[in-house]
C-alpha atoms as a PDB file:
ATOM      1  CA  UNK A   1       0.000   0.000   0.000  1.00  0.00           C
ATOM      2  CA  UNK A   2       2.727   2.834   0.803  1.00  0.00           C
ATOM      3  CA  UNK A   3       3.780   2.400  -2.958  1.00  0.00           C
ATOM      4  CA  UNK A   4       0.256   3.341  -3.911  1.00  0.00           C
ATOM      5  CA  UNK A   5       0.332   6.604  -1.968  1.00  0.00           C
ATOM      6  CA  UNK A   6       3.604   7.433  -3.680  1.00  0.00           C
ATOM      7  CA  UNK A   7       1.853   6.541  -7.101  1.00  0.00           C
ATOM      8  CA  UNK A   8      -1.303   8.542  -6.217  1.00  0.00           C
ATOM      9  CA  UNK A   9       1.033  11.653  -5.467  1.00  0.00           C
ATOM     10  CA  UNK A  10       2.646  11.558  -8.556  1.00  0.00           C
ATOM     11  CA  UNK A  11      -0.965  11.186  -9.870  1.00  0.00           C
ATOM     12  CA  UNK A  12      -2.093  14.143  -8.432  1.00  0.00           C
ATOM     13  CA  UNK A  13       0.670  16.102  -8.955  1.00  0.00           C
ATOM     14  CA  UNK A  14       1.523  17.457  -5.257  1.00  0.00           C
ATOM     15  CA  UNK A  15       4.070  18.048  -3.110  1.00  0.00           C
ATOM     16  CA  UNK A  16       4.484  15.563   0.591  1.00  0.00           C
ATOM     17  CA  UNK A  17       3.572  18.795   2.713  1.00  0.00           C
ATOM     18  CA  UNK A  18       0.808  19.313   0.146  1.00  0.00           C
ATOM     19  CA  UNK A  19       0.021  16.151   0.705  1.00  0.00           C
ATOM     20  CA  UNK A  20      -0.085  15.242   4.103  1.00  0.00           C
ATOM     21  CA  UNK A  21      -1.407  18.707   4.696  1.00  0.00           C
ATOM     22  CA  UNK A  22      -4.986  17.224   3.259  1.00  0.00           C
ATOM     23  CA  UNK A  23      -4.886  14.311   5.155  1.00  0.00           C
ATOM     24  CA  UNK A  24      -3.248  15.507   7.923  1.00  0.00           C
ATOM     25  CA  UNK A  25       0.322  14.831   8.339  1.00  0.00           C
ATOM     26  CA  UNK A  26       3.604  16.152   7.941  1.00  0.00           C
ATOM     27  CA  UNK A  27       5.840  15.971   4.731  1.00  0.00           C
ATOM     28  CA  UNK A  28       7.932  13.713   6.783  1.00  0.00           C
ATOM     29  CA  UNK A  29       4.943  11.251   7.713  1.00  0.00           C
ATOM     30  CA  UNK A  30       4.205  10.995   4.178  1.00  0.00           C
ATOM     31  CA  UNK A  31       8.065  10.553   3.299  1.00  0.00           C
ATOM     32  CA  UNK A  32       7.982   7.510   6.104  1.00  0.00           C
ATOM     33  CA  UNK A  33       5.082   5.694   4.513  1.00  0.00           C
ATOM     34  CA  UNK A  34       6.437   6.149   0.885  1.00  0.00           C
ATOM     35  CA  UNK A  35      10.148   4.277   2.191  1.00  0.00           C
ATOM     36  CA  UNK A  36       8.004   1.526   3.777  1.00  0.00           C
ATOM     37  CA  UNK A  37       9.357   2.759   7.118  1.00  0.00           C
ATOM     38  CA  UNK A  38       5.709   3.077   8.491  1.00  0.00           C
ATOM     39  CA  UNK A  39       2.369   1.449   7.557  1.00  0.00           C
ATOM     40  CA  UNK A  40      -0.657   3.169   6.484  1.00  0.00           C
ATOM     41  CA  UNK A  41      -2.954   3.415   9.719  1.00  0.00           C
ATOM     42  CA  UNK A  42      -6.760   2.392   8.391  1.00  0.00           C
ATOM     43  CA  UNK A  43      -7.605   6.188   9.918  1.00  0.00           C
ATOM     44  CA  UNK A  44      -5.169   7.311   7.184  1.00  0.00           C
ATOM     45  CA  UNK A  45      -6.741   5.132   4.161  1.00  0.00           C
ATOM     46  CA  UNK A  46     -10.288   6.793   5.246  1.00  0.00           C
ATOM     47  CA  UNK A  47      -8.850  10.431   4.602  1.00  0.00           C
ATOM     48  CA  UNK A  48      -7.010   9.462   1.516  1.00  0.00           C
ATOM     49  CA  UNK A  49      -9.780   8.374   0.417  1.00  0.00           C
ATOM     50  CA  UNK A  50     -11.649  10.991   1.326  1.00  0.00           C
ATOM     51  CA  UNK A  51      -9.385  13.926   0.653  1.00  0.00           C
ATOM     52  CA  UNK A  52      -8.738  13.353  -3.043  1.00  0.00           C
ATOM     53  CA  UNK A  53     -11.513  10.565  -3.920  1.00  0.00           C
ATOM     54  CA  UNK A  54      -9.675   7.676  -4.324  1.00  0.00           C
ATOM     55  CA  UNK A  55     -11.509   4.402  -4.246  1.00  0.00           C
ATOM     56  CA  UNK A  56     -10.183   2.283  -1.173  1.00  0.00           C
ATOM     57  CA  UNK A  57     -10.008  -1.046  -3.007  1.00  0.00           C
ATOM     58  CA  UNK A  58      -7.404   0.511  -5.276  1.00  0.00           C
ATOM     59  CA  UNK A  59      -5.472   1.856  -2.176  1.00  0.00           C
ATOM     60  CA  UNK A  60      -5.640  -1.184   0.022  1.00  0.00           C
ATOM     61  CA  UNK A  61      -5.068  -3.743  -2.907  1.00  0.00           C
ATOM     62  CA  UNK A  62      -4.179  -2.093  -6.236  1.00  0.00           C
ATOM     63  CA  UNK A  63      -6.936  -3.495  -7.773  1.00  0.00           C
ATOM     64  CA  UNK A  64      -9.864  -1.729 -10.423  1.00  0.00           C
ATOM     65  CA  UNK A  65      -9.281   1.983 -10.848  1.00  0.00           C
ATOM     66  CA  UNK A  66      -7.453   4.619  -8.819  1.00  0.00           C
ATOM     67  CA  UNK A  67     -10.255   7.180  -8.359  1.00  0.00           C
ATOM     68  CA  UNK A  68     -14.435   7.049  -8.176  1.00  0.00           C
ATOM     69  CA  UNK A  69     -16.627   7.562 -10.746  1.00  0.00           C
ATOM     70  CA  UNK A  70     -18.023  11.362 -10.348  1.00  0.00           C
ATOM     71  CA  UNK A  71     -20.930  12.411 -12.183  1.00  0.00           C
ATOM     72  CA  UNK A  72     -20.736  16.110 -13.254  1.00  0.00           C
ATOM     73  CA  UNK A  73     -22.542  17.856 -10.697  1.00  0.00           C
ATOM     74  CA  UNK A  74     -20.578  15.682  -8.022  1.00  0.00           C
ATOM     75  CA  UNK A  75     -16.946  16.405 -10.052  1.00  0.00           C
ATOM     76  CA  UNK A  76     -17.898  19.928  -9.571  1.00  0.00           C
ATOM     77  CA  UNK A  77     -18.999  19.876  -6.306  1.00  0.00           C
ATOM     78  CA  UNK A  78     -15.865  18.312  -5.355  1.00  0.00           C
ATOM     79  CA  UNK A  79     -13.663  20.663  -7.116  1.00  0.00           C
ATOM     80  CA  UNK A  80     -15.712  23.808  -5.845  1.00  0.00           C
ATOM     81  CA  UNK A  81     -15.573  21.816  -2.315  1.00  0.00           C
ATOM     82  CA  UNK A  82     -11.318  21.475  -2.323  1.00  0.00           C
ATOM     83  CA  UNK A  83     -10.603  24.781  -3.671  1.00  0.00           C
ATOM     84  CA  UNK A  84     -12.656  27.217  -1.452  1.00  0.00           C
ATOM     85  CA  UNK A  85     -11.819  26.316   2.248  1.00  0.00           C
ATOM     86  CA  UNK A  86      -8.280  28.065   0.943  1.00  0.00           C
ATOM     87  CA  UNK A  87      -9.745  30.427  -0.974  1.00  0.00           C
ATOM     88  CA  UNK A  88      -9.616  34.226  -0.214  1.00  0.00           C
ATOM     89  CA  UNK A  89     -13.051  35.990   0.898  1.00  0.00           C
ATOM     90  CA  UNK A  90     -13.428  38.233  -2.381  1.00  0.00           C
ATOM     91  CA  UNK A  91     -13.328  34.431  -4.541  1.00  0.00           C
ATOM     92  CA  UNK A  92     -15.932  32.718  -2.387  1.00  0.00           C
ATOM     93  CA  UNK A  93     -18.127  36.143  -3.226  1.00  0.00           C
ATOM     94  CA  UNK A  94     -17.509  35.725  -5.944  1.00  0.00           C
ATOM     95  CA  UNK A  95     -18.850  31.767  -6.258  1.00  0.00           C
ATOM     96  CA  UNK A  96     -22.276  33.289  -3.966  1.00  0.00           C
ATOM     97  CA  UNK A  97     -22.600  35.846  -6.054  1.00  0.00           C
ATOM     98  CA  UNK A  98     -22.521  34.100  -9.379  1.00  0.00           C
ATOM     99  CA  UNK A  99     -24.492  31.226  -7.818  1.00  0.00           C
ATOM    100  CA  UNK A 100     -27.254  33.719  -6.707  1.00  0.00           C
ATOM    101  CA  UNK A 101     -27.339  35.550  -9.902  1.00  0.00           C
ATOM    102  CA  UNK A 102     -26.858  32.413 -12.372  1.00  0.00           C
ATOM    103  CA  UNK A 103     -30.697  31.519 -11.322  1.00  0.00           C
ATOM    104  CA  UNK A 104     -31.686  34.904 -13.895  1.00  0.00           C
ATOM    105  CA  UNK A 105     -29.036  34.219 -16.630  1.00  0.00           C
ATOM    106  CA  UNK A 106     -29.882  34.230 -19.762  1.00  0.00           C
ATOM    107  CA  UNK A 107     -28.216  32.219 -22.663  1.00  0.00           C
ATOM    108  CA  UNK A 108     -26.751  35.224 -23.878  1.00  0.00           C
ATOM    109  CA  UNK A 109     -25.625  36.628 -19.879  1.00  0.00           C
ATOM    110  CA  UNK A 110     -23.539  32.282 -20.000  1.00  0.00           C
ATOM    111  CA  UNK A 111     -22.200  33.290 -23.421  1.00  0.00           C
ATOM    112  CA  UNK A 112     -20.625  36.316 -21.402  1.00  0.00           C
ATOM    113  CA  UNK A 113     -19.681  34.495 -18.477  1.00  0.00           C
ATOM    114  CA  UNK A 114     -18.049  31.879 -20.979  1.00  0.00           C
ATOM    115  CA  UNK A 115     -16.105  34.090 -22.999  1.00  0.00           C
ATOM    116  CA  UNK A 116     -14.516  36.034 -19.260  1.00  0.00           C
ATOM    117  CA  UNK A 117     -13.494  32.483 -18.271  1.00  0.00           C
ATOM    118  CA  UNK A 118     -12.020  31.501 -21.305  1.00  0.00           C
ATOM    119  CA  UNK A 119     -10.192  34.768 -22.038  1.00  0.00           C
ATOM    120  CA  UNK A 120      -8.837  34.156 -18.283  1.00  0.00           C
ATOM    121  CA  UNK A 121      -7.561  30.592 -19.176  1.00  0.00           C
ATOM    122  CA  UNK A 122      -5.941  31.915 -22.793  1.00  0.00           C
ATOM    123  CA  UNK A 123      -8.491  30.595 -25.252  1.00  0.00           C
ATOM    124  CA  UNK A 124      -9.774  32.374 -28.084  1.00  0.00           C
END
């Protein structure tokens, strides 16, 4: 299993502190586990799993896939869910507000919103 948690970080892309930040640990807990010089506790799996969705089968025994199956609306919520708590006050306004107003939008108010976001990310 301490493989696996290597694997997954690579997977995700993060740092140790990162890392054990989410779940709870230091960057040398998480360094520990990777060696094999510790074992993963089972209070650990449960906030892997939880923290960044990974299904426990894959994490206890390698076996099927890495992560869960999201549906859309669950994918977002999940997303919107991980990258708030650290967010600064004016960005979570920012999410209420646009929540709040979306329910008036009209296709044409979307087309706007569409065009801000992809002019922020560098698409044309």
């Amino acid at each position: 299993m301490n493989e696996r948690v290597k694997e997954l970080r690579d997977a995700l892309g993060i740092s140790a502190e990162k890392f054990g930040a989410r779940v709870g640990v230091t960057r040398s807990a998480i360094s520990r586990i990777e060696n094999g010089t510790v074992n993963v506790t089972s209070q650990m799996v449960v906030s892997i799993c939880r923290e960044f969705n990974v299904r426990e089968e894959w994490l206890r025994n390698g076996t099927g896939e890495m992560f869960n199956e999201l549906s859309q609306e669950e994918e977002v919520a999940y997303i919107v869910g991980q990258a708030l708590p650290q967010a600064p006050d004016f960005i979570k306004d920012t999410f209420i507000a646009l929540g709040k107003l979306s329910q008036d939008f009209t296709p044409e108010d979307w087309q706007a919103v569409k065009k801000f976001i992809d002019a922020l990310a560098g698409k044309k």
